[in-house]
N, C-alpha and C. Protein backbone atom coordinates (compact mmCIF):
# COMPACT_ATOMS: atom_id res chain seq x y z
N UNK A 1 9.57 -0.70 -13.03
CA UNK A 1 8.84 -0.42 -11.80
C UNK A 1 9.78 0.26 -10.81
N UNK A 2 9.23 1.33 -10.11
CA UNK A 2 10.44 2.33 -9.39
C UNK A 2 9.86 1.76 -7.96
N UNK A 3 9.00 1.20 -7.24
CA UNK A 3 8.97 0.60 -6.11
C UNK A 3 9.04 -0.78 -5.88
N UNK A 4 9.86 -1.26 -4.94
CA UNK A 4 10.62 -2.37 -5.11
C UNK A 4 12.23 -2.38 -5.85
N UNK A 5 12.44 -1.46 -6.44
CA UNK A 5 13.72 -1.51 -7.21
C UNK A 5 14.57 -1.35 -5.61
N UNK A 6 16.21 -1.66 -6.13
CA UNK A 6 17.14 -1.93 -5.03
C UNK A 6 17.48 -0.27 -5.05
N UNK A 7 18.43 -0.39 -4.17
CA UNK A 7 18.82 1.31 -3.73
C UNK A 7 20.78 1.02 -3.36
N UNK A 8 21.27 1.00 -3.48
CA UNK A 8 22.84 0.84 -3.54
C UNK A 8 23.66 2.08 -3.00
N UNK A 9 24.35 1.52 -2.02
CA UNK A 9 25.06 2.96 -1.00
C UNK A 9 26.18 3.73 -2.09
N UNK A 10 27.41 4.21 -1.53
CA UNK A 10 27.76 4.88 -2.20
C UNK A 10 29.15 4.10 -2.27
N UNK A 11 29.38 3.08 -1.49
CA UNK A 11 30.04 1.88 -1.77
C UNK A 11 29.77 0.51 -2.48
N UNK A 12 28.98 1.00 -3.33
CA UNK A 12 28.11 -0.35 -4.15
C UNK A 12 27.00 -1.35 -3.45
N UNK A 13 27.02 -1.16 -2.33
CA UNK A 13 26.14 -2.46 -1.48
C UNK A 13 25.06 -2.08 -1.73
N UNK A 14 24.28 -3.01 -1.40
CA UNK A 14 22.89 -2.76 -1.80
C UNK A 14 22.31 -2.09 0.02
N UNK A 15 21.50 -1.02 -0.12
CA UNK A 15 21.43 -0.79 1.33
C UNK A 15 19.62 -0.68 1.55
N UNK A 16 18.81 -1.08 0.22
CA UNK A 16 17.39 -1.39 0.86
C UNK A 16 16.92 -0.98 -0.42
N UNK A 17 15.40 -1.17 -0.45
CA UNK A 17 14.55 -0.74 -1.80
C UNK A 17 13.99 0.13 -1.82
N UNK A 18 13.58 0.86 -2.65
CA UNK A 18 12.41 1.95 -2.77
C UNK A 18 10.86 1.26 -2.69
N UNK A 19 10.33 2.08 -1.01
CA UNK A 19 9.64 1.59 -0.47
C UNK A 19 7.95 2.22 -1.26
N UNK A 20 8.20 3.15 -1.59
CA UNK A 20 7.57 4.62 -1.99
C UNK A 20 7.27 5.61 -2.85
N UNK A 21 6.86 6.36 -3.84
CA UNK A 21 7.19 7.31 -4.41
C UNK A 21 6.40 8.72 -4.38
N UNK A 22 6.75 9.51 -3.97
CA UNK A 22 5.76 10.15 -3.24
C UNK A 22 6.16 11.46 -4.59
N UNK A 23 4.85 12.10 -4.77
CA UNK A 23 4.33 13.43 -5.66
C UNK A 23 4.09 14.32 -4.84
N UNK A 24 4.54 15.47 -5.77
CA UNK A 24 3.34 16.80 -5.11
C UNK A 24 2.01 16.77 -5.90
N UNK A 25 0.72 17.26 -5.76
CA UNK A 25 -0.25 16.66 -6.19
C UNK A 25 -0.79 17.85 -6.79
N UNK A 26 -0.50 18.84 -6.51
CA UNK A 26 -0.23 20.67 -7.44
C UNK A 26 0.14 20.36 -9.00
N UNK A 27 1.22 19.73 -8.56
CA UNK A 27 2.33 19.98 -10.37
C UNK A 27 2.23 18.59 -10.82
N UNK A 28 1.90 17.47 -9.87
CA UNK A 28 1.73 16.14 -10.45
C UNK A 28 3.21 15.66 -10.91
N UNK A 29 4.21 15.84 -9.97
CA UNK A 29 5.66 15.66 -9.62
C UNK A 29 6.31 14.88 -9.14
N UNK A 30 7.20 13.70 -9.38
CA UNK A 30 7.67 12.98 -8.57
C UNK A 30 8.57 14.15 -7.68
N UNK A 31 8.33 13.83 -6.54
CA UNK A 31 9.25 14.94 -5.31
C UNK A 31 10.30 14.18 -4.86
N UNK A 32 10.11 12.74 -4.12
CA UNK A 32 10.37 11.76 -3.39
C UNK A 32 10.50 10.56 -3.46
N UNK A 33 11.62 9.70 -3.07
CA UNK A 33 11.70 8.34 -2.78
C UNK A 33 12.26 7.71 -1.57
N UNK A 34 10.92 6.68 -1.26
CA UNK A 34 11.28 6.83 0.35
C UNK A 34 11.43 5.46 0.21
N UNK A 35 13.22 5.15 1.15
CA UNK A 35 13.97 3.84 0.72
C UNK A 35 13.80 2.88 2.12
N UNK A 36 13.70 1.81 2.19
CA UNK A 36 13.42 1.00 3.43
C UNK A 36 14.76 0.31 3.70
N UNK A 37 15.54 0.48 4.16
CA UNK A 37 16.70 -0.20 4.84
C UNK A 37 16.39 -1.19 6.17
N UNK A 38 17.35 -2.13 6.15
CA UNK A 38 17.27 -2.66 7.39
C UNK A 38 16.61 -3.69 8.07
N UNK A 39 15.24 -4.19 6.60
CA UNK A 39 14.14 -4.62 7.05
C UNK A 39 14.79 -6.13 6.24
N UNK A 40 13.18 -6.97 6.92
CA UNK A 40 13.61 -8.01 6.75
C UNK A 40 12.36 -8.82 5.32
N UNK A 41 12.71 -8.78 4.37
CA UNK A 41 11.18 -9.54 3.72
C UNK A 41 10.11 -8.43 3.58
N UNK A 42 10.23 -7.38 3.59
CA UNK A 42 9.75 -6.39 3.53
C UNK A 42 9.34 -5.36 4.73
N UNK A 43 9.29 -6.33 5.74
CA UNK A 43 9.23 -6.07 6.96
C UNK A 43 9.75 -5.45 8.14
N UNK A 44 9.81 -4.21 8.56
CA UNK A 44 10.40 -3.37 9.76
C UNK A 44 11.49 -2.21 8.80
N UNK A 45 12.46 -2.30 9.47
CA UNK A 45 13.37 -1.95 8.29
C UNK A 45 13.03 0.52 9.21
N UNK A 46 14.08 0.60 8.51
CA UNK A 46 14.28 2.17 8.71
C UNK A 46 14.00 2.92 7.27
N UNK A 47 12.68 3.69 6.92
CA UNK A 47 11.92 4.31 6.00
C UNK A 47 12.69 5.40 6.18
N UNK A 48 13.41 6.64 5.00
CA UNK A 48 13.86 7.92 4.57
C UNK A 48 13.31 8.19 3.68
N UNK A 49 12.76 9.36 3.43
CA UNK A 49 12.71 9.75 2.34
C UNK A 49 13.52 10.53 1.69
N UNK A 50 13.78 10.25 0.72
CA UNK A 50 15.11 11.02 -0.09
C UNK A 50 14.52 12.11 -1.16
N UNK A 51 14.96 13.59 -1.64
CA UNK A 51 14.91 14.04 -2.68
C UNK A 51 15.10 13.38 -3.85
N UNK A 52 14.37 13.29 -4.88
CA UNK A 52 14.72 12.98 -6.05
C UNK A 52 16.19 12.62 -7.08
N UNK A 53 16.22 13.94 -6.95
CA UNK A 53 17.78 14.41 -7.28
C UNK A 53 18.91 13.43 -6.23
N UNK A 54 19.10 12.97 -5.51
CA UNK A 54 19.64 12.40 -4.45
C UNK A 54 20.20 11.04 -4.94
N UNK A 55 18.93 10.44 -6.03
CA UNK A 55 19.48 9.30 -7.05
C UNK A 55 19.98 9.38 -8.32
N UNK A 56 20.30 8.04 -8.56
CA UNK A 56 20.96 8.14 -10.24
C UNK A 56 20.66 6.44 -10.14
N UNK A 57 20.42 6.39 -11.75
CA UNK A 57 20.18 4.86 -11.97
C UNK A 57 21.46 4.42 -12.36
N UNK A 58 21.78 3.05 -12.29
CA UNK A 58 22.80 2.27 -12.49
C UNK A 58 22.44 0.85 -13.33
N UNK A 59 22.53 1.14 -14.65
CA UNK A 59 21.60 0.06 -15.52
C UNK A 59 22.36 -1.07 -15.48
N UNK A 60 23.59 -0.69 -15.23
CA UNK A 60 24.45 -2.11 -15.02
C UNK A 60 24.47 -2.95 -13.88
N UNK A 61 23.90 -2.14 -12.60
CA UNK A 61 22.96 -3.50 -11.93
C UNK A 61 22.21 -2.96 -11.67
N UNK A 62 20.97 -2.18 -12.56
CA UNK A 62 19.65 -2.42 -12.62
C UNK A 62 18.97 -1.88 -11.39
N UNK A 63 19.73 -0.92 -10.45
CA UNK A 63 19.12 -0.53 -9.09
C UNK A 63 19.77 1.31 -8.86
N UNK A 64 18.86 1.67 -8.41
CA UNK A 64 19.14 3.33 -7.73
C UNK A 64 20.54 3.28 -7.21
N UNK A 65 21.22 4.02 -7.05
CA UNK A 65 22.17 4.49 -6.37
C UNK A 65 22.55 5.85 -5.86
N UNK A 66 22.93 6.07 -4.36
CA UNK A 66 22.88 7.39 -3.76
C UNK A 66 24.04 7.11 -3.30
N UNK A 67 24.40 8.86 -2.47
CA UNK A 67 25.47 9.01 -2.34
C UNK A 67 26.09 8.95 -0.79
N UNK A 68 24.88 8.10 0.14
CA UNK A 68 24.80 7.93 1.16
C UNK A 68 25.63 6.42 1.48
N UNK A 69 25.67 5.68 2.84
CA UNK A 69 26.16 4.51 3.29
C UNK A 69 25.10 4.32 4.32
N UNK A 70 25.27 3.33 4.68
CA UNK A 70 23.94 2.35 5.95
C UNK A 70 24.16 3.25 7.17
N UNK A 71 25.28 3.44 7.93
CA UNK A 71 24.99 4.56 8.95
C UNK A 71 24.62 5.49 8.56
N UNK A 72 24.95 6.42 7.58
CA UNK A 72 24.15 7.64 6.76
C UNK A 72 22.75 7.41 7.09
N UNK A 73 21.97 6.48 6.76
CA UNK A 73 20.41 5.94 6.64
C UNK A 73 19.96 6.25 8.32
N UNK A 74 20.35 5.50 8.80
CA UNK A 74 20.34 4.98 9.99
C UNK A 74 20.39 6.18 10.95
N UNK A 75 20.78 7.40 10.57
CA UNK A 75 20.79 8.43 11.20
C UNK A 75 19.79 9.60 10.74
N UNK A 76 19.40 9.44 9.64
CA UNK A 76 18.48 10.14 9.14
C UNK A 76 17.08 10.10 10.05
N UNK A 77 16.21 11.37 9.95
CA UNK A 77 15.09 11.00 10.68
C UNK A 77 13.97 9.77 9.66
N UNK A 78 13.18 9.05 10.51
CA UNK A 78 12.40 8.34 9.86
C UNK A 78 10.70 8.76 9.46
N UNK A 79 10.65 8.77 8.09
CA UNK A 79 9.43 8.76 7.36
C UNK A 79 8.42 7.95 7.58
N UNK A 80 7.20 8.24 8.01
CA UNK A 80 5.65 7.55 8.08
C UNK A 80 4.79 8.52 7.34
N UNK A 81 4.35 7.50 7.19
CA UNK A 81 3.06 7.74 6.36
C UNK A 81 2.05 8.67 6.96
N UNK A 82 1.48 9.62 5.93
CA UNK A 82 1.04 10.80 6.53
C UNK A 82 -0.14 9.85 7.03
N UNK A 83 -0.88 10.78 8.16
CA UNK A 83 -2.08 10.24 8.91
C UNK A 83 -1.81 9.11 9.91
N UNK A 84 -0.55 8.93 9.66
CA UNK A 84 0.07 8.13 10.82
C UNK A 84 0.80 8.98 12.49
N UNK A 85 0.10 8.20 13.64
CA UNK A 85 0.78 9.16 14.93
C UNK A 85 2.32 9.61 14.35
N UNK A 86 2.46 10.93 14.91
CA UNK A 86 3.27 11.09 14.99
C UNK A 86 4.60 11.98 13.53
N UNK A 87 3.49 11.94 12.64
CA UNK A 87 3.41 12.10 11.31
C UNK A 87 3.25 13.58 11.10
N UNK A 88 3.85 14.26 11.38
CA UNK A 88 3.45 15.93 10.70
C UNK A 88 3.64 16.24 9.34
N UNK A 89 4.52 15.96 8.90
CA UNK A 89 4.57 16.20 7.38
C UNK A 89 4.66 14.95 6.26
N UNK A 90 4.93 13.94 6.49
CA UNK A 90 5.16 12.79 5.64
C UNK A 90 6.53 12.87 4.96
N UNK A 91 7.26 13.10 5.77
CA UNK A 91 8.88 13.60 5.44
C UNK A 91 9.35 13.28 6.41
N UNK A 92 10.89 13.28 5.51
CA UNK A 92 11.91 13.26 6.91
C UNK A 92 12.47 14.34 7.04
N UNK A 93 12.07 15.08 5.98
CA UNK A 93 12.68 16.77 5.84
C UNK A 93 11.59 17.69 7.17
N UNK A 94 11.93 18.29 7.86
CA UNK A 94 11.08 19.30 8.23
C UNK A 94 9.93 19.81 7.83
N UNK A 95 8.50 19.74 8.09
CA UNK A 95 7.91 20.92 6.74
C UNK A 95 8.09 22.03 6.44
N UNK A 96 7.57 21.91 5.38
CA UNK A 96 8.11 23.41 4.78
C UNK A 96 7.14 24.32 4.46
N UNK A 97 7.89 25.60 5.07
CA UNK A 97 7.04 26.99 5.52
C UNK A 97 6.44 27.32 4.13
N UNK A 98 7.28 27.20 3.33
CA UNK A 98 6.81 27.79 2.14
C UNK A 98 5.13 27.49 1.57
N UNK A 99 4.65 26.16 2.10
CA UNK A 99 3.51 25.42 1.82
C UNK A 99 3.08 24.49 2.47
N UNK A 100 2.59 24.40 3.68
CA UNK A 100 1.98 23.73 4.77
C UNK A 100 0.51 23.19 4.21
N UNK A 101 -0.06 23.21 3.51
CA UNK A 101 -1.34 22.92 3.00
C UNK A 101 -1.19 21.92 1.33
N UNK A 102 0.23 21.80 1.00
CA UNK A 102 0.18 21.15 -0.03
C UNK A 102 1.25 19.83 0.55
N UNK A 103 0.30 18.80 1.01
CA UNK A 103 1.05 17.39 1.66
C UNK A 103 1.17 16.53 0.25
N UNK A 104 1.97 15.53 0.27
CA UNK A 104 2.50 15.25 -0.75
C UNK A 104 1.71 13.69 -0.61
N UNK A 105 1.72 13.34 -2.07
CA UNK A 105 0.45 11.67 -2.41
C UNK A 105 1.66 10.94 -2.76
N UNK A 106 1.01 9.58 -1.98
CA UNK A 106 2.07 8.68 -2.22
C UNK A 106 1.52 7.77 -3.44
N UNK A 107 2.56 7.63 -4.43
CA UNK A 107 1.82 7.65 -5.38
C UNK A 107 2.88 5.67 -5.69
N UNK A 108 2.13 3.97 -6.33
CA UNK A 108 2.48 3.22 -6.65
C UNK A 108 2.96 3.01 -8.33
N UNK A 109 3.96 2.97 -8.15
CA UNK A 109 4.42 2.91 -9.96
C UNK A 109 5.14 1.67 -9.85
């Protein structure tokens, strides 16, 4: 299961779970994984969404790992859920010019 799995900084700590997995709904693509730091019980916590590529699994403890640290996170802009105030693209990336009409599905695995 890729939501709920742990997410591990780039110093081994564990720095939050994969909250998310978001597709493009064109190519039927994982694009995205958007990691929840900070929170408590599932609760509050600072949402990013990360590129794909951005992870690597670590079977030897069983959790994502990126190449980021907890202030890294913490400075990133924060991800909501599209249709949510405040929400233009459902990213923390900028949108992108290239395709403004193809918003990305958040998809549960």
């Amino acid at each position: 299961m890729i939501e709920g799995a742990s997410v591990l900084g780039i110093d081994g700590k564990k720095l939050g779970d994969v909250s998310r997995v978001l597709m493009k709904p064109k190519d039927k693509t994982i694009d995205r994984l958007v990691v929840r730091s900070g929170g408590v019980l599932g609760v509050g916590g600072h949402l990013v969404a990360m590129p794909l590529d951005a992870f690597s699994w670590d079977a030897a403890a069983e959790a994502f790992k990126i190449g980021k640290s907890a202030g890294d996170l913490k400075t990133m802009a924060e991800w909501q859920e599209p249709g949510t105030p405040n929400s233009a693209s459902g990213s923390s990336q900028p949108p992108r010019e290239s395709d403004p009409g193809d918003p990305f599905e958040t998809m549960t695995f």
